[in-house]
N, C-alpha and C. Protein backbone atom coordinates (compact mmCIF):
# COMPACT_ATOMS: atom_id res chain seq x y z
N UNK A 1 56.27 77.79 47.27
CA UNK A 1 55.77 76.72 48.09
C UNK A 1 54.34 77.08 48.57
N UNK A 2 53.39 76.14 48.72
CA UNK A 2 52.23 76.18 48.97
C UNK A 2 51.99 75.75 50.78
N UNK A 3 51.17 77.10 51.02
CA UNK A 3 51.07 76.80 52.78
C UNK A 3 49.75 75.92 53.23
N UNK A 4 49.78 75.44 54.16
CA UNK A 4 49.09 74.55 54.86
C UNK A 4 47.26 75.22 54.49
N UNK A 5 47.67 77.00 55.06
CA UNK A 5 46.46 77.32 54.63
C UNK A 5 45.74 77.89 53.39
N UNK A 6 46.93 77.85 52.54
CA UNK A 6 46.79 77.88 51.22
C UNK A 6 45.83 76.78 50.21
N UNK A 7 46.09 75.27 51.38
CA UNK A 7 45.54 74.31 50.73
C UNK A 7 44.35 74.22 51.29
N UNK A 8 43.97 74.52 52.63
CA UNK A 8 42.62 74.15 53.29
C UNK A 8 41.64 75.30 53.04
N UNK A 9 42.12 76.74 52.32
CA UNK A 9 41.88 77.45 51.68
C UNK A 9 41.02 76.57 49.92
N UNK A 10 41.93 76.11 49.65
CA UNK A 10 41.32 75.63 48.39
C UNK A 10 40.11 74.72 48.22
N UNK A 11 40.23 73.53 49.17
CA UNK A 11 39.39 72.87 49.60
C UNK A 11 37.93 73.38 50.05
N UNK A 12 38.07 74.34 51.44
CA UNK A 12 37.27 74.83 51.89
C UNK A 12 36.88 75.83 51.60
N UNK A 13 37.29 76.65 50.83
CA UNK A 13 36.86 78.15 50.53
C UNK A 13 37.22 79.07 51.54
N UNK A 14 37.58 78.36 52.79
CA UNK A 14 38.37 79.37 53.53
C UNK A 14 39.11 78.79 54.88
N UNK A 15 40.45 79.40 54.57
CA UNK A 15 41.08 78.15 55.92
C UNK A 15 40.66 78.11 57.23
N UNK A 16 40.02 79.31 57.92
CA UNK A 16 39.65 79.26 58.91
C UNK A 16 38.53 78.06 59.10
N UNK A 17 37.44 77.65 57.99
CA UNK A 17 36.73 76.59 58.18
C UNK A 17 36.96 75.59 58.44
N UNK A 18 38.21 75.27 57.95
CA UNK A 18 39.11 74.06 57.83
C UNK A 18 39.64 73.72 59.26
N UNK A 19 40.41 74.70 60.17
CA UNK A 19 41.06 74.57 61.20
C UNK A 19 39.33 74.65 62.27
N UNK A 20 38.33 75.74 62.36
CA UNK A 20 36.91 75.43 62.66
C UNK A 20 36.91 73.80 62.52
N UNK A 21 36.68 72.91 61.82
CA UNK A 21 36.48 71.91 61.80
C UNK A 21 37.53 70.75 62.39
N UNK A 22 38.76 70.93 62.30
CA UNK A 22 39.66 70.84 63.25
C UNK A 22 39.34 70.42 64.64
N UNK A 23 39.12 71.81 65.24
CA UNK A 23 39.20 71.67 66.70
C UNK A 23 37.76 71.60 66.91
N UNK A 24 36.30 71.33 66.36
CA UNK A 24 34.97 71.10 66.67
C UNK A 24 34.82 69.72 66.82
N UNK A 25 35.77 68.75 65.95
CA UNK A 25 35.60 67.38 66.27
C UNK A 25 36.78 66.79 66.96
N UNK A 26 37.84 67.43 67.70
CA UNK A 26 38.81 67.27 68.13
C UNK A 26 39.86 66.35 67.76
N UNK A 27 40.28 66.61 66.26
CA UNK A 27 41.42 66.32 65.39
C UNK A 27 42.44 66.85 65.80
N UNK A 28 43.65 65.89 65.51
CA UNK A 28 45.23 66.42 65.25
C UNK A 28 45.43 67.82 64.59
N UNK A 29 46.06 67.73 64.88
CA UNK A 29 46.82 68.92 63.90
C UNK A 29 48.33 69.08 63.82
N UNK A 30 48.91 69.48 62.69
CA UNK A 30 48.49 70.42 61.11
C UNK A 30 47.81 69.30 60.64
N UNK A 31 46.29 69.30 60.09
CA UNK A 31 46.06 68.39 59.11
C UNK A 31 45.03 69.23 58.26
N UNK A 32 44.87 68.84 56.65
CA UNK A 32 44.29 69.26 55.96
C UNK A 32 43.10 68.12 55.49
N UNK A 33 42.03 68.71 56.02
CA UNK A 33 40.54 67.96 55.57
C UNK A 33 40.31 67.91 54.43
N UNK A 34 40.20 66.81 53.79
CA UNK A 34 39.51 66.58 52.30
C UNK A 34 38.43 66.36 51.92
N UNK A 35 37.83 65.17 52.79
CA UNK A 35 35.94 64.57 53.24
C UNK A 35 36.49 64.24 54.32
N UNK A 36 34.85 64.53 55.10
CA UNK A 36 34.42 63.64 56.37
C UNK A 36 33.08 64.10 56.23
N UNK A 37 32.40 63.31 57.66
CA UNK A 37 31.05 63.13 58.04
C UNK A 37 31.05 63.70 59.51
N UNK A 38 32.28 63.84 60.29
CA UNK A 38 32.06 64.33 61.27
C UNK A 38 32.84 63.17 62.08
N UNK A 39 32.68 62.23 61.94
CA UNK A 39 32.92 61.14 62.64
C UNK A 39 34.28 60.37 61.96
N UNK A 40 34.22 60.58 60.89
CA UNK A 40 35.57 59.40 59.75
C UNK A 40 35.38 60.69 58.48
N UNK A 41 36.92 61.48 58.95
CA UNK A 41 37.79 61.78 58.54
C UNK A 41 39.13 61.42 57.05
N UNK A 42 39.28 62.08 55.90
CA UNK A 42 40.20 61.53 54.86
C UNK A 42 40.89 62.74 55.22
N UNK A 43 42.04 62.88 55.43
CA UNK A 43 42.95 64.14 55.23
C UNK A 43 44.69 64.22 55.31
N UNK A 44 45.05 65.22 54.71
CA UNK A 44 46.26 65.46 54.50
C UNK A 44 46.96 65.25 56.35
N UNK A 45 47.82 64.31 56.37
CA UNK A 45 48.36 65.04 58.06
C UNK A 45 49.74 65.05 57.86
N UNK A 46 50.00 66.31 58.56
CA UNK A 46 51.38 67.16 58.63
C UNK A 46 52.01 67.01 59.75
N UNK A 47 51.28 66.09 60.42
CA UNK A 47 51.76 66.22 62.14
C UNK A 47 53.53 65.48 61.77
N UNK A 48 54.25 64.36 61.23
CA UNK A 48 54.88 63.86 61.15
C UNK A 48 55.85 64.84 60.02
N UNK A 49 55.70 65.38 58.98
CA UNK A 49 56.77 65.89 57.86
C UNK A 49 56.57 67.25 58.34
N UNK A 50 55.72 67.98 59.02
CA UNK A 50 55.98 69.70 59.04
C UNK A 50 54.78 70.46 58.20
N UNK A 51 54.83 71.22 58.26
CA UNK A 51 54.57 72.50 57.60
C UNK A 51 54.89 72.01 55.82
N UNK A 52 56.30 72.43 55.55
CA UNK A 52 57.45 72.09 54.67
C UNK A 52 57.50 70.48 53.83
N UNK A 53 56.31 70.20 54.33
CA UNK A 53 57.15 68.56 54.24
C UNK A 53 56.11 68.04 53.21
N UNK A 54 56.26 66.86 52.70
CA UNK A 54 55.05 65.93 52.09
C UNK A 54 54.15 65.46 52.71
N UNK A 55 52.73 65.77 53.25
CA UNK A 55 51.78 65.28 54.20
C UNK A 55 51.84 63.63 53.64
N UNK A 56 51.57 62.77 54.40
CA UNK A 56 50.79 61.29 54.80
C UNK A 56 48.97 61.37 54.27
N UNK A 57 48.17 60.61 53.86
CA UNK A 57 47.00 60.64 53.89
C UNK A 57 46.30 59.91 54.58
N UNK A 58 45.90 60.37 55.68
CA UNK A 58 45.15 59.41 56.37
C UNK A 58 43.59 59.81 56.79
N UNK A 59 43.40 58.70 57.16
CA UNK A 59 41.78 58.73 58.14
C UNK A 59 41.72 58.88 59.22
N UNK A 60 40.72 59.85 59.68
CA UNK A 60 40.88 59.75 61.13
C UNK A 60 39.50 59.32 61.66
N UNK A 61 39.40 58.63 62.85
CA UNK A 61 38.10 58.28 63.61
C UNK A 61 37.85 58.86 64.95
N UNK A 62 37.16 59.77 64.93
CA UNK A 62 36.51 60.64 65.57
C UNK A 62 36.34 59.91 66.85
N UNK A 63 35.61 59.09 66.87
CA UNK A 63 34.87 58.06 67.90
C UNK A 63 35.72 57.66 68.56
N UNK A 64 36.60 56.99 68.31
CA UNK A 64 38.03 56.26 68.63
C UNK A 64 39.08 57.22 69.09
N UNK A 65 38.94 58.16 68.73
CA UNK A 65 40.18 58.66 68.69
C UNK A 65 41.58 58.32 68.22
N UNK A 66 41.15 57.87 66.90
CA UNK A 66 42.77 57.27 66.24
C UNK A 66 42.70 57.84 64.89
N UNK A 67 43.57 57.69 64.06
CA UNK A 67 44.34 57.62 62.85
C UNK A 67 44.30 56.52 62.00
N UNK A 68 44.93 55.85 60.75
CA UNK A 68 45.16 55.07 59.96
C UNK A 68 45.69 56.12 58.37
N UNK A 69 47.04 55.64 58.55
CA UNK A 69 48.07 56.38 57.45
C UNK A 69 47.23 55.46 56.40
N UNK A 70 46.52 55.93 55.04
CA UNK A 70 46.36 55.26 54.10
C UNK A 70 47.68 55.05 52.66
N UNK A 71 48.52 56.19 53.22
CA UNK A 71 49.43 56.21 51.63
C UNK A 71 50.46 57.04 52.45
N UNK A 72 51.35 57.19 52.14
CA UNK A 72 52.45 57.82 52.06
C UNK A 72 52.46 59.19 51.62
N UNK A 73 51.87 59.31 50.91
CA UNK A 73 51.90 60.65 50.49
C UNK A 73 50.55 61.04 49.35
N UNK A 74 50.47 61.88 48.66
CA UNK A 74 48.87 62.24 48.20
C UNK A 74 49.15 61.64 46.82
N UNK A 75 50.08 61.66 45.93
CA UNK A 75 50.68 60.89 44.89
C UNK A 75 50.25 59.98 44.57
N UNK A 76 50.62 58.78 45.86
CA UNK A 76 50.57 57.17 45.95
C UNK A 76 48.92 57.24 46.33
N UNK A 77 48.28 58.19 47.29
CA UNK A 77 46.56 57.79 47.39
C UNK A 77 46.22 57.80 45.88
N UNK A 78 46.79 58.46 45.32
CA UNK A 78 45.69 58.63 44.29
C UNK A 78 45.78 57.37 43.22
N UNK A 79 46.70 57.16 42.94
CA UNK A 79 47.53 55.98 42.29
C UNK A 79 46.66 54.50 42.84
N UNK A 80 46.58 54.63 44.23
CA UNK A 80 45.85 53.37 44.70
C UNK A 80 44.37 53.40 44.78
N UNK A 81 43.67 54.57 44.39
CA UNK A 81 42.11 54.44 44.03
C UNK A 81 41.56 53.65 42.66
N UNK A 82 40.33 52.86 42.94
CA UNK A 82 40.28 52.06 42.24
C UNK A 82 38.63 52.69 41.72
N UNK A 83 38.32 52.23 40.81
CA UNK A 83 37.07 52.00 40.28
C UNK A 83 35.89 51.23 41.53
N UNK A 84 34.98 51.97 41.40
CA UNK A 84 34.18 51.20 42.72
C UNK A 84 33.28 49.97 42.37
N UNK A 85 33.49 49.42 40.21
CA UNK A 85 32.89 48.67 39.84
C UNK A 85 32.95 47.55 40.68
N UNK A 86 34.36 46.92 40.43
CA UNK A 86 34.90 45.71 41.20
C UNK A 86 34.27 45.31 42.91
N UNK A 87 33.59 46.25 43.31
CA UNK A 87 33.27 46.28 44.41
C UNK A 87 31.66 46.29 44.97
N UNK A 88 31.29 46.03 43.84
CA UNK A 88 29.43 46.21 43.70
C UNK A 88 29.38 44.67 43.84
């Protein structure tokens, strides 16, 4: 099984950066950062399944202080990304 900081490890090159970035913009946690800007947040969150569990993918807004679950799980995000043609 793959640990929380196993993955923010991969991402970041080192988990401590990951959780650093965490608590500098005052995010939830367990969550695993994928992109942000500082302000709007894409990341794995663990707060709901565990450690153990299948993270949720969501966004978070800094500013606001909120969330928005985009997918269920990292599977279904990816499944629902589209081509950015349609959108020009």
């Amino acid at each position: 099984m793959v640990t929380i900081d196993e993955v923010m490890e991969s991402f970041w090159g080192d988990s401590d950066y990951g959780a650093y970035l965490v608590r500098e913009w005052g995010l939830p946690a367990p969550i695993v950062l994928l992109d942000g800007d500082g302000h709007y947040w894409v990341g794995l969150d663990y707060r709901e399944c565990g450690p153990a569990g299948e993270p949720s993918v969501a966004v978070f807004d800094t500013d606001r202080e909120s969330s928005v679950i985009l997918a269920a799980d990292f599977e279904t995000f990816l499944r629902g990304l589209t081509a950015a043609e349609p959108f020009e």
